[in-house]
Protein backbone atom coordinates (compact mmCIF):
# COMPACT_ATOMS: atom_id res chain seq x y z
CA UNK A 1 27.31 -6.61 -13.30
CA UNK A 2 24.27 -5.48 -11.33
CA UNK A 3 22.60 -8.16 -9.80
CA UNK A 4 18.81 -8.40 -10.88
CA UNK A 5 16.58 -8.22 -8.01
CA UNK A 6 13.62 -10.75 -8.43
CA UNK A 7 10.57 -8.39 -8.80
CA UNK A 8 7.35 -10.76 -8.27
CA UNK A 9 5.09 -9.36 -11.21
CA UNK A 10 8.20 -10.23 -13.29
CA UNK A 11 8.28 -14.07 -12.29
CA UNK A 12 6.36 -16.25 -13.46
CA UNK A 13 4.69 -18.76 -10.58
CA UNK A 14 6.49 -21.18 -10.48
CA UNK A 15 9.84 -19.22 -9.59
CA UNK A 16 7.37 -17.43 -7.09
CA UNK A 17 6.75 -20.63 -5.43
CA UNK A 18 9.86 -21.20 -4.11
CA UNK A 19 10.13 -17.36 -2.18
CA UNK A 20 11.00 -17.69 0.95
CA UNK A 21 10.48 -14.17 1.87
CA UNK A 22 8.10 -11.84 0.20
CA UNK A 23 8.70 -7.93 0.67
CA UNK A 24 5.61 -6.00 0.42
CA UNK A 25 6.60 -2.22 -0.22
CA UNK A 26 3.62 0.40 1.30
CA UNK A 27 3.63 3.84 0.43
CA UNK A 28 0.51 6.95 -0.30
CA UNK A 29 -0.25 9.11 -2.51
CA UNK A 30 -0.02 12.74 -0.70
CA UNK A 31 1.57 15.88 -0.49
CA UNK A 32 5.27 15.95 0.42
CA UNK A 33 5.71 20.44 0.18
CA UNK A 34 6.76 22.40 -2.50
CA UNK A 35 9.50 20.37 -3.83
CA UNK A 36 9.28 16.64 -3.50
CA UNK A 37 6.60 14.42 -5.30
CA UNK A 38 3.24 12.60 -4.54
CA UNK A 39 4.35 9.30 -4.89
CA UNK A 40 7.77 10.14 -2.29
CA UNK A 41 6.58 7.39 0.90
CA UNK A 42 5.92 5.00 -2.46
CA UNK A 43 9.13 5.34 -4.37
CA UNK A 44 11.27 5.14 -1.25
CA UNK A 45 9.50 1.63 0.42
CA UNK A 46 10.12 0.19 -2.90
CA UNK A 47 13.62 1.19 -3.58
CA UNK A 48 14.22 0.02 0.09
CA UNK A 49 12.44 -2.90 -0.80
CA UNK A 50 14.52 -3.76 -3.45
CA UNK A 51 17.97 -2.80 -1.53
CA UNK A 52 17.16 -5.46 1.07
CA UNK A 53 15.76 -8.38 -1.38
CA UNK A 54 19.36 -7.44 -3.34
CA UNK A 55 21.18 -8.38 0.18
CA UNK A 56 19.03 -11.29 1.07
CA UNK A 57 19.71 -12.87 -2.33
CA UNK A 58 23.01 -12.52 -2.13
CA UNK A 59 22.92 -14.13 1.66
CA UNK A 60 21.34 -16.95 0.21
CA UNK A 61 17.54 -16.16 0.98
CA UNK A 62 15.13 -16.84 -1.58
CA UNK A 63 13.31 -13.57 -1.44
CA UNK A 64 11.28 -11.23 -3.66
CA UNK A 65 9.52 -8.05 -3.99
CA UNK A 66 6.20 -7.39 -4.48
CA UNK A 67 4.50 -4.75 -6.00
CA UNK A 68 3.90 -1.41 -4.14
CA UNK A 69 0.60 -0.84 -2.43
CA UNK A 70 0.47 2.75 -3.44
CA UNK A 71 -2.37 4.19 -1.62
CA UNK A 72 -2.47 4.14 2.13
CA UNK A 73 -3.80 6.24 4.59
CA UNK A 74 -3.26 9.68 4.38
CA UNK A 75 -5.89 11.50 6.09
CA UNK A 76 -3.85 13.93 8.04
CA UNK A 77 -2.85 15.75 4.67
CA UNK A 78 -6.37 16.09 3.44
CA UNK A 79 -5.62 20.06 3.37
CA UNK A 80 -3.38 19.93 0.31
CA UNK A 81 -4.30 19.00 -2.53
CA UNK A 82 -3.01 15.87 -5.05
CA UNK A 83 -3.36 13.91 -1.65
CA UNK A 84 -5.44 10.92 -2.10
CA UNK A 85 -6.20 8.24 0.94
CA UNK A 86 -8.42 5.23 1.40
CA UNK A 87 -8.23 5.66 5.12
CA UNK A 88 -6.75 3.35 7.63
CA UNK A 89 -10.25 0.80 7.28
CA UNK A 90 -9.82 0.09 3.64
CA UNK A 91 -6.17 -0.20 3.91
CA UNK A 92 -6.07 -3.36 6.51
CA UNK A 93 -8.67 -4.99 4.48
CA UNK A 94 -6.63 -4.38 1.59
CA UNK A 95 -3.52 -5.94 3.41
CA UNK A 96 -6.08 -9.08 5.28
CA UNK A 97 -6.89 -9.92 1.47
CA UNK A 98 -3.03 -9.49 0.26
CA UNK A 99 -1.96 -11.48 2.92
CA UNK A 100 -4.39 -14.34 2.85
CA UNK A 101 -3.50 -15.14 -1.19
CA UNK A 102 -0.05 -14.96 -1.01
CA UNK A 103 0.16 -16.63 2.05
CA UNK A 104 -0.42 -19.61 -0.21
CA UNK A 105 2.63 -19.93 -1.84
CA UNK A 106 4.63 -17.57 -0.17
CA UNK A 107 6.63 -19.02 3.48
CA UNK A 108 6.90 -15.40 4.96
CA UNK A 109 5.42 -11.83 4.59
CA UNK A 110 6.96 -8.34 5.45
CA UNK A 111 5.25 -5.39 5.10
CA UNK A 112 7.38 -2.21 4.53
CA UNK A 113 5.96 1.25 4.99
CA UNK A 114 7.46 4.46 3.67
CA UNK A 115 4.36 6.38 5.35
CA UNK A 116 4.08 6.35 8.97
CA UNK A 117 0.14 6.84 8.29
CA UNK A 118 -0.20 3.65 7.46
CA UNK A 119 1.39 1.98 10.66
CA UNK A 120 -2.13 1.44 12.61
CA UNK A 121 -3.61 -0.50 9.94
CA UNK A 122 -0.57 -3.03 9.22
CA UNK A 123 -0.89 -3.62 12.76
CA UNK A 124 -4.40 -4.55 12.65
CA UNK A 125 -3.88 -6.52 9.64
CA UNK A 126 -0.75 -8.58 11.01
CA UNK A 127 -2.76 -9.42 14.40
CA UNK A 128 -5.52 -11.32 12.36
CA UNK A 129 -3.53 -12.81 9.44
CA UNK A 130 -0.83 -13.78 12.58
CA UNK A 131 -4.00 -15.21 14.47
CA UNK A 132 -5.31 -17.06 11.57
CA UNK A 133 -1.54 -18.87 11.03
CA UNK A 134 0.35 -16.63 9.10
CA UNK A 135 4.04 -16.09 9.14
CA UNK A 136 3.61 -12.06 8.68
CA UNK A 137 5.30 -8.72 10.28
CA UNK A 138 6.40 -5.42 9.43
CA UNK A 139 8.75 -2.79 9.56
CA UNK A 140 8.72 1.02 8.31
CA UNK A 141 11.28 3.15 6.93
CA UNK A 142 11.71 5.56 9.56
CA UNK A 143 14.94 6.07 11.35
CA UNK A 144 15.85 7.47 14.57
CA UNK A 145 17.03 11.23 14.26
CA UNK A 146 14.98 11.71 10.64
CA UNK A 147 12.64 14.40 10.74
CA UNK A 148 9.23 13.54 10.49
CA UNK A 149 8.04 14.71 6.92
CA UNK A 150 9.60 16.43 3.86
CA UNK A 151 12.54 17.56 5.57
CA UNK A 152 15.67 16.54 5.45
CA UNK A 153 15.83 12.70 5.39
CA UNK A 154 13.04 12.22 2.87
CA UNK A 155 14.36 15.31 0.51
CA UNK A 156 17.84 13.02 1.25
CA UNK A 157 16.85 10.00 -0.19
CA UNK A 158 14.63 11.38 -2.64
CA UNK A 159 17.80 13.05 -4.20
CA UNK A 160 19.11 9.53 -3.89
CA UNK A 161 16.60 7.43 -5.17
CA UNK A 162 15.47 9.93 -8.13
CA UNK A 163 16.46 13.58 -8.41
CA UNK A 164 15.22 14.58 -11.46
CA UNK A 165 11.34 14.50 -9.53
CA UNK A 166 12.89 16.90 -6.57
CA UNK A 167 12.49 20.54 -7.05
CA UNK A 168 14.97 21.44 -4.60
CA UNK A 169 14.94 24.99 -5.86
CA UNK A 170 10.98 25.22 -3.96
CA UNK A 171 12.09 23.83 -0.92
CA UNK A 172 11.63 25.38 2.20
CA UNK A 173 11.65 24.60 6.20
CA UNK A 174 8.18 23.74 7.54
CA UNK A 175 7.10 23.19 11.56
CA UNK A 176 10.67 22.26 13.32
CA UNK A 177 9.18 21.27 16.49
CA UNK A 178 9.16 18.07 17.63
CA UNK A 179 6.02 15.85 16.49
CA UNK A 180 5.24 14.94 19.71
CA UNK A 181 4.73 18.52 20.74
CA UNK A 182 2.37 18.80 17.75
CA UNK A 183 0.14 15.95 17.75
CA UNK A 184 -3.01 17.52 19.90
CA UNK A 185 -3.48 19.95 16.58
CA UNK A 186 -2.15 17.19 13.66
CA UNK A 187 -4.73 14.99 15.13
CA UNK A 188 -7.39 17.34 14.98
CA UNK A 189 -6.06 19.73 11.94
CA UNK A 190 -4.12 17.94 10.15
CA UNK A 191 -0.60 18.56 8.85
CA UNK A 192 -2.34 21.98 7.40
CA UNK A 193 -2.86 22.88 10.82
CA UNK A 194 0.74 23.14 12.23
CA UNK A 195 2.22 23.38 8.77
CA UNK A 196 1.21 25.76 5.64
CA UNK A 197 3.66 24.53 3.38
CA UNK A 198 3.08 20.85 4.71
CA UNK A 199 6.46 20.45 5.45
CA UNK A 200 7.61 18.83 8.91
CA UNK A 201 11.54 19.44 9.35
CA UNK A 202 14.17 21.49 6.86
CA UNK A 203 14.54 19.89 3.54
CA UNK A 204 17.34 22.76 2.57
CA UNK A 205 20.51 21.27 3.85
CA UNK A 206 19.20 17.58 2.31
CA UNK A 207 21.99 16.10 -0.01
CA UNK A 208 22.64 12.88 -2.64
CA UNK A 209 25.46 12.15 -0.16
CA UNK A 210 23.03 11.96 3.12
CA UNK A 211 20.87 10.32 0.93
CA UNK A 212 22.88 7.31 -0.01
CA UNK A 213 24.02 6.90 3.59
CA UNK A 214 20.13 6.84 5.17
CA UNK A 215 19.62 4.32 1.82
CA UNK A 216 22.31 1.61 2.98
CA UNK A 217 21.18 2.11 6.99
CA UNK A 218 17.56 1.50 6.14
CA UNK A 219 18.83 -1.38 4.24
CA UNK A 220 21.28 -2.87 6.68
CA UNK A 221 18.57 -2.49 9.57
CA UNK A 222 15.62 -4.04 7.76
CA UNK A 223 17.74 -7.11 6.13
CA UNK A 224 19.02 -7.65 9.45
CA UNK A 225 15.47 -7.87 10.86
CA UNK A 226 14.21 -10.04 8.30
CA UNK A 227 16.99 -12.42 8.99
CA UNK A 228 16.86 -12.45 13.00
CA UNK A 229 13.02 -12.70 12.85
CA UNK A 230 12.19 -11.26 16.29
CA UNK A 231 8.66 -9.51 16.45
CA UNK A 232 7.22 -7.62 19.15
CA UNK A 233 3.01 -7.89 20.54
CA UNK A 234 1.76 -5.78 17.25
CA UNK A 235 4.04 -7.75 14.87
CA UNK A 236 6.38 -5.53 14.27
CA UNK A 237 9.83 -6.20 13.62
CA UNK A 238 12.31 -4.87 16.70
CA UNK A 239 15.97 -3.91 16.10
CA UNK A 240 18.72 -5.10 17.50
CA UNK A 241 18.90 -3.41 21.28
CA UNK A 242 15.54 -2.06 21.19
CA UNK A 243 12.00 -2.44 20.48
CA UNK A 244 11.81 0.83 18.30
CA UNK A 245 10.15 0.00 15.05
C-alpha cells in the first residue's frame, strides 16, 4: 500500500498542530523551452516535497507538506512569454508573512525551491524570521552536475514526475556553456539574451530512468538535511562534506 503523505490543506488543525516539520515547496511560473511546462520549478519542489515528508514519516518525524508557493521570481525570463514573476521584493514578504503564521503551530520550517530565482529572497526572508526566533532554513533542488535550465535534469524529472505535460518531440539544446561564463549578459538580458529558445543545457538525451534516479538523490540529500539540521550564515541547509546548497 502507498503510504499517504500528510498534505497540510488536507489536515485539519488539530493534526497540523502536532508537525514537527513543515515543508514549504517554492516554485514560478515561467518559461521552461519548447517542450516542458510553465509550472516545471513548481511541480518538481512539490513532488520533492512530498518524497522527503514520505521518508521522514516513515523515520518517525512528524512532518507535512505545505502547499506550493507557485509564483516566485522570475525576472530573468521576462523575454518569453507565459512567464509571470512577482519579483524577488514581493516574494520575501510573501515568505516573512508565511513564516510568521505558521510559525505558530508549526516547531520547524523548510523552504524548498525548484527555481534558483528565488534563492535571494528565501535568504532574506530566513535572516529576519531566524532573527525574530524562528526555527526556519532552506534548501533548493539543484544538484551538482545538473544543467542549469530545461536541459537535461529538469526534462529528466519532468518525464519522471509527469510525462504526459513534456513535449519531448520540441525539445532542443539551448546555451551549453557554463552559467558562470554567462552571467554578465543573463544579468543584464536575461535568459533571452544568451538563449533564443530559453533553454540552458540539452534536454534531448533526458530519460524516465535519469529521472527517477535525480528524484531519489534529491530526496535522500534533502531528508538527510532536514534530519542533521546544520545551517550555514544565510540559513541554508549544507550537505554532508560541504557547504554547497
Amino acid at each position: 500500500m502507498t503510504p499517504v503523505v500528510p498534505a497540510l490543506g488536507e489536515l485539519t488543525g488539530a493534526v497540523a498542530a502536532q508537525t514537527d516539520v513543515l515543508l514549504i515547496p517554492l516554485g514560478s511560473v515561467e518559461q521552461h523551452g519548447p517542450h516542458l511546462p510553465l509550472s516545471t520549478d513548481s511541480l518538481i519542489a512539490r513532488e520533492v516535497c512530498r518524497r522527503v515528508v514520505e521518508v521522514l514519516v516513515a523515520q518517525g518525524i512528524s512532518a507535512a507538506v505545505a502547499p506550493c508557493v507557485e509564483y516566485g521570481s522570475s525576472g530573468e525570463h521576462e523575454g518569453f512569454d507565459g512567464t509571470i514573476s512577482i519579483g524577488a521584493d514581493a516574494l520575501r514578504v510573501v515568505l516573512v508573512e508565511l513564516g510568521r503564521s505558521a510559525r505558530r503551530w508549526a516547531r520547524r520550517l523548510v523552504l524548498v525551491s525548484g527555481h534558483g530565482g528565488n534563492v535571494g529572497a528565501m535568504i532574506d526572508a530566513v535572516r529576519l524570521l531566524t532573527a525574530e526566533g524562528s526555527d526556519i532554513c532552506w534548501t533548493t533542488c539543484a544538484e551538482p552536475g545538473f544543467d542549469a535550465h530545461a536541459g537535461h535534469a529538469e526534462t529528466s524529472l519532468m518525464l519522471a514526475i509527469a510525462p504526459a505535460a513534456v513535449r519531448l518531440g520540441c525539445a532542443a539544446a539551448g546555451n551549453t556553456a557554463p552559467v558562470g561564463e554567462l552571467w554578465p549578459v543573463l544579468r543584464s538580458e536575461g535568459v533571452v539574451g544568451v538563449s533564443p529558445n530559453g533553454v540552458l543545457g540539452d534536454p534531448r538525451g533526458a530519460c524516465v530512468e535519469d529521472g527517477h534516479r535525480m528524484l531519489g538523490a534529491l530526496t535522500e540529500r534533502i531528508a538527510r538535511q532536514v534530519r542533521t539540521a546544520r545551517v550555514d550564515d544565510d540559513g541554508a541547509l549544507t550537505r554532508r562534506s560541504t557547504v554547497e546548497r
